[in-house]
N, C-alpha and C. Protein backbone atom coordinates (compact mmCIF):
# COMPACT_ATOMS: atom_id res chain seq x y z
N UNK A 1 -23.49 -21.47 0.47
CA UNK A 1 -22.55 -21.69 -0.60
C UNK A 1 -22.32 -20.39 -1.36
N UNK A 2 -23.46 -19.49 -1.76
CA UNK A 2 -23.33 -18.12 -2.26
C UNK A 2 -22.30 -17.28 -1.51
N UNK A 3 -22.24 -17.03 -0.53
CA UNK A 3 -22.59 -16.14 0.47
C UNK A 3 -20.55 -16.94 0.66
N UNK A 4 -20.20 -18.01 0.44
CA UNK A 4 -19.15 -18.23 0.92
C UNK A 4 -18.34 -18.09 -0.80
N UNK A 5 -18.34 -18.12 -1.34
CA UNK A 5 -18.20 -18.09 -3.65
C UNK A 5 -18.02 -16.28 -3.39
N UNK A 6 -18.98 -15.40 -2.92
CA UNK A 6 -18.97 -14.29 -2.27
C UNK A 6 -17.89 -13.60 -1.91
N UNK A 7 -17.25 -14.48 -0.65
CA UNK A 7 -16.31 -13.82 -0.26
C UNK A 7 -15.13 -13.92 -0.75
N UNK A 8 -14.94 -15.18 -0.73
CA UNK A 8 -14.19 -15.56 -1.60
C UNK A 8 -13.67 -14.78 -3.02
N UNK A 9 -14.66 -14.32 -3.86
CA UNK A 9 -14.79 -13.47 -4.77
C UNK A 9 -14.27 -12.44 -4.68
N UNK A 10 -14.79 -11.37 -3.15
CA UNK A 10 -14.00 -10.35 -2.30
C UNK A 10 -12.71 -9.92 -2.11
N UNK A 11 -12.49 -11.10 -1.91
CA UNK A 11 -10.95 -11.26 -1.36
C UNK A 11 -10.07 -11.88 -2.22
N UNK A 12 -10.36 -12.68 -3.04
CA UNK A 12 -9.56 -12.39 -4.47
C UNK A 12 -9.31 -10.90 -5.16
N UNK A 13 -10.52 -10.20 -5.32
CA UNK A 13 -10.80 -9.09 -5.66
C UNK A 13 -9.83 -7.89 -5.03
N UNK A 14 -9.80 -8.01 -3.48
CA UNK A 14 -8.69 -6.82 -3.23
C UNK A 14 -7.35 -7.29 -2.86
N UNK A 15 -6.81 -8.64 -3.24
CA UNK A 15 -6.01 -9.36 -3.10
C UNK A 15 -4.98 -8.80 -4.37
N UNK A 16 -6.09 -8.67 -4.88
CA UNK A 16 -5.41 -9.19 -6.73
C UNK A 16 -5.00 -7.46 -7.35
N UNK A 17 -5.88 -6.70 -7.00
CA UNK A 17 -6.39 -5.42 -7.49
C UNK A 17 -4.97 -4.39 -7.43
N UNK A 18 -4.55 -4.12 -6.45
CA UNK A 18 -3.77 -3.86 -6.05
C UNK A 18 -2.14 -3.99 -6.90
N UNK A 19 -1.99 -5.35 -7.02
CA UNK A 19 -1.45 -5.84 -8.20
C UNK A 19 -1.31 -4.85 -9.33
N UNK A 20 -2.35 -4.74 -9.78
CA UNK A 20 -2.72 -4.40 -11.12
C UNK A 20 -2.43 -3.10 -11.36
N UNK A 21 -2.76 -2.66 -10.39
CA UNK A 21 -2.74 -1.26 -10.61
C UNK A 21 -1.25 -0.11 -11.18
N UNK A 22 -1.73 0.55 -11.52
CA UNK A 22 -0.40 1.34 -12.40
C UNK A 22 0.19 2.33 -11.58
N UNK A 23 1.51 2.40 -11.61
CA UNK A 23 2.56 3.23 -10.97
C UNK A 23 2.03 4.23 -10.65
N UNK A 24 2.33 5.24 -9.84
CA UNK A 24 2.00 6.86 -10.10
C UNK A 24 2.22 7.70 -10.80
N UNK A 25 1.14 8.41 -11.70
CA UNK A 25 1.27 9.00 -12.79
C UNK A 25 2.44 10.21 -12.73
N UNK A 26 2.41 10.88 -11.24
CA UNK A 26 3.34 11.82 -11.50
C UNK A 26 3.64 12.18 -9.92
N UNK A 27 4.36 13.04 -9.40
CA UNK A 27 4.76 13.46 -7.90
C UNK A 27 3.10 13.52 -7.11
N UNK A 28 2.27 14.37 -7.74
CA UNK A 28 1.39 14.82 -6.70
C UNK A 28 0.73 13.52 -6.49
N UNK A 29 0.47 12.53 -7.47
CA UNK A 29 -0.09 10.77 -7.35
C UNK A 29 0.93 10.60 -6.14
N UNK A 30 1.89 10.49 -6.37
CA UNK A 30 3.09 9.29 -5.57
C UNK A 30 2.71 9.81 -4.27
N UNK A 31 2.82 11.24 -4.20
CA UNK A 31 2.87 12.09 -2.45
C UNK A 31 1.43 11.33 -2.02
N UNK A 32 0.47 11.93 -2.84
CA UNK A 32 -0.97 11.44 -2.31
C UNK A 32 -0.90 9.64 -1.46
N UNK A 33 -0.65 8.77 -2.15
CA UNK A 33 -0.47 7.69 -2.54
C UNK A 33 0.79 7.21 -0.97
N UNK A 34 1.63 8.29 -0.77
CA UNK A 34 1.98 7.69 0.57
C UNK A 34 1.60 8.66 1.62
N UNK A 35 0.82 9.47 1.75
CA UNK A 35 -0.03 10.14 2.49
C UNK A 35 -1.55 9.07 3.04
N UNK A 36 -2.43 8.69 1.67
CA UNK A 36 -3.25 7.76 2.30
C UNK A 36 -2.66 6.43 2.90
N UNK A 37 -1.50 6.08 2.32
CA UNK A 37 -1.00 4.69 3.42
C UNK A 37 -0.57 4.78 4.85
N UNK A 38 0.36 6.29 4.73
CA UNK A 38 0.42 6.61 6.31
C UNK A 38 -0.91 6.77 6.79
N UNK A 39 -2.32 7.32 7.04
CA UNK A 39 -3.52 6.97 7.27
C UNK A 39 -3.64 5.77 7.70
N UNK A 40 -3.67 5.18 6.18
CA UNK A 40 -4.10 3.98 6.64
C UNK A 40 -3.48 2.71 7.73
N UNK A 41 -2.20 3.36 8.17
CA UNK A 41 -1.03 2.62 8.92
C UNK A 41 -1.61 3.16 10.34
N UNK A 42 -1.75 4.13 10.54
CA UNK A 42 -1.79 5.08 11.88
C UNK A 42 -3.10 4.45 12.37
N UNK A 43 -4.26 4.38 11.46
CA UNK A 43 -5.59 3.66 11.81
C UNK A 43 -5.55 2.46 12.12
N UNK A 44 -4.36 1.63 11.50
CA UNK A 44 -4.49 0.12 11.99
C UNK A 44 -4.11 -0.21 13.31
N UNK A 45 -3.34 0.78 14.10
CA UNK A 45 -2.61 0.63 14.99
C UNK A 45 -2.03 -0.93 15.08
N UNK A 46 -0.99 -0.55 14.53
CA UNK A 46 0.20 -1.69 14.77
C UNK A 46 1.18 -2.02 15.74
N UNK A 47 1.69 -3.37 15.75
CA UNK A 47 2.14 -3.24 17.01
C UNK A 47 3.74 -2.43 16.87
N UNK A 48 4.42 -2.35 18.30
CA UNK A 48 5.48 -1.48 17.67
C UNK A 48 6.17 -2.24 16.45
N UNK A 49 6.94 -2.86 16.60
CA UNK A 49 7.86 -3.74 15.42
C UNK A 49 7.26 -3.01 13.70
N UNK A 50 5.80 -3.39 14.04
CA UNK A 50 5.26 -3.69 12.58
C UNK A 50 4.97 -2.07 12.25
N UNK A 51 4.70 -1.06 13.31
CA UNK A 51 4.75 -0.06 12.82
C UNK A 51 6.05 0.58 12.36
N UNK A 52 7.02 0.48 12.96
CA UNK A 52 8.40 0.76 12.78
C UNK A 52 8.76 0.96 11.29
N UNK A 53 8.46 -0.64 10.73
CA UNK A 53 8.24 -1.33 9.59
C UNK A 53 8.12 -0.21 8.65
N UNK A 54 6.78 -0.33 8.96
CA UNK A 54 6.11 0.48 7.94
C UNK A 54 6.64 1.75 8.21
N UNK A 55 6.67 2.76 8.94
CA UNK A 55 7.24 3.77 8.88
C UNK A 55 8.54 3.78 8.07
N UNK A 56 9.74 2.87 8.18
CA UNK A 56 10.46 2.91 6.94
C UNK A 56 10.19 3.04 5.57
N UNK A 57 9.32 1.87 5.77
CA UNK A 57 8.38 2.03 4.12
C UNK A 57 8.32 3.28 3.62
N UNK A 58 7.25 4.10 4.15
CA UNK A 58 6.77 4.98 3.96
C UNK A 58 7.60 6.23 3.73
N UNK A 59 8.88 6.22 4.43
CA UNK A 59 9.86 7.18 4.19
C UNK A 59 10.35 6.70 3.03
N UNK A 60 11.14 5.57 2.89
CA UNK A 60 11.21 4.70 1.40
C UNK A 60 10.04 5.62 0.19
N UNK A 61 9.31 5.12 0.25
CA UNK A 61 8.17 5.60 -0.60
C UNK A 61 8.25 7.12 -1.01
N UNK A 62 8.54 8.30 0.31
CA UNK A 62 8.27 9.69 -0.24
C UNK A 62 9.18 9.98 -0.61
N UNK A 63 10.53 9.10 -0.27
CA UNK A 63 11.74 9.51 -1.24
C UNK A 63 11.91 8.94 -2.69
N UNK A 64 11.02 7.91 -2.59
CA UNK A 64 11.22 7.71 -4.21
C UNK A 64 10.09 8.51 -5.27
N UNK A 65 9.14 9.09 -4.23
CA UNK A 65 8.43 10.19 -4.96
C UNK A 65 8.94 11.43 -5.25
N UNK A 66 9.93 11.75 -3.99
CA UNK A 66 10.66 13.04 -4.48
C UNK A 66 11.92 12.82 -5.63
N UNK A 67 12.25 11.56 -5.70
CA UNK A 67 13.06 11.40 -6.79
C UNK A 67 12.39 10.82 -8.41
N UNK A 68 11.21 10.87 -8.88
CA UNK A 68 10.26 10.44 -9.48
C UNK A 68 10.51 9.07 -10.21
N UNK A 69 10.96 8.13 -8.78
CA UNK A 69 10.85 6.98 -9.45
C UNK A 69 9.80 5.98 -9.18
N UNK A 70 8.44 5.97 -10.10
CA UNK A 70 7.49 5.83 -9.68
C UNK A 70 7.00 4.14 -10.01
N UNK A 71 8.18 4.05 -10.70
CA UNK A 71 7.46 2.24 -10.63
C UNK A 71 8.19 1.85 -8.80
N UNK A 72 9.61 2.23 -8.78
CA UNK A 72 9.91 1.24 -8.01
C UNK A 72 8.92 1.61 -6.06
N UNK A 73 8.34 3.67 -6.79
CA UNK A 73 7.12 3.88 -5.36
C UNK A 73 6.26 2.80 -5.64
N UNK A 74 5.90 2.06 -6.68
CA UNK A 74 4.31 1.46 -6.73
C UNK A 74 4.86 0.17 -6.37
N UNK A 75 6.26 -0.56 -6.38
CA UNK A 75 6.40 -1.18 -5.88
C UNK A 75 6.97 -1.45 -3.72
N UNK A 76 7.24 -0.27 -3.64
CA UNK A 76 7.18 -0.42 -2.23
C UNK A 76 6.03 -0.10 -1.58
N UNK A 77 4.73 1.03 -2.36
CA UNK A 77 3.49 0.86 -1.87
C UNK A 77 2.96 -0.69 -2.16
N UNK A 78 3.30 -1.29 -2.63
CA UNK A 78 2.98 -2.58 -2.39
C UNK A 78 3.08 -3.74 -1.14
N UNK A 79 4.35 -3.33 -0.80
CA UNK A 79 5.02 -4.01 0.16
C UNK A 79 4.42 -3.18 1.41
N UNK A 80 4.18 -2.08 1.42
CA UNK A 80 3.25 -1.54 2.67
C UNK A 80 2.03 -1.98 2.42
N UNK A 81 1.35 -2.04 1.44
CA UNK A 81 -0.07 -3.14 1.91
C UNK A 81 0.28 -4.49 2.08
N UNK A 82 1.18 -5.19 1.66
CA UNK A 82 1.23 -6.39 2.52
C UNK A 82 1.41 -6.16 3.67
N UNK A 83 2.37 -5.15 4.04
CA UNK A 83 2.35 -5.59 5.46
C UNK A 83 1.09 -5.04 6.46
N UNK A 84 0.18 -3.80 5.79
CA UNK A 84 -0.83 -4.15 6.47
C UNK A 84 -1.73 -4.56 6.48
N UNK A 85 -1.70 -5.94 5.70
CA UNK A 85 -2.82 -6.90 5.43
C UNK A 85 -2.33 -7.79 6.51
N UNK A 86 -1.15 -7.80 7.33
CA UNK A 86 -1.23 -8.87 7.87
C UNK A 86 -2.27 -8.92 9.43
């Protein structure tokens, strides 16, 4: 029962977190910020479709860092961790 309250706990936890979190403070945040998601995309190995995907994203993303619009980057880095949560 612990051990399952646990995970549960977990996975609310990086479910939710993410959420929360605040825009990028400034260009070198935003660049960083779609630098570790490409990482983290390339490591998941996706299938083609879903990498495709995300590779839009991610271009999405460094252009709205080079244009410093950093809520609507924290909102498409969003939409790239959904999609590689799936």
């Amino acid at each position: 029962m612990r051990t399952t309250m646990a995970t549960a706990a977990a996975f609310i936890s990086l479910t939710f977190v993410p959420a929360l979190a605040a825009p990028p403070a400034d260009q070198d945040a935003c660049n960083k910020l779609s630098f570790d998601l490409a990482e983290k995309a390339v490591a998941k190995k996706l299938a083609e479709a879903d990498a495709i995907k995300v590779d839009e994203l991610i271009s999405k993303l460094e252009g709205q860092c080079a244009e410093s619009q950093f809520n609507e980057a924290d909102a498409t880095a969003q939409e790239i961790e959904g999609a590689l949560a799936k």
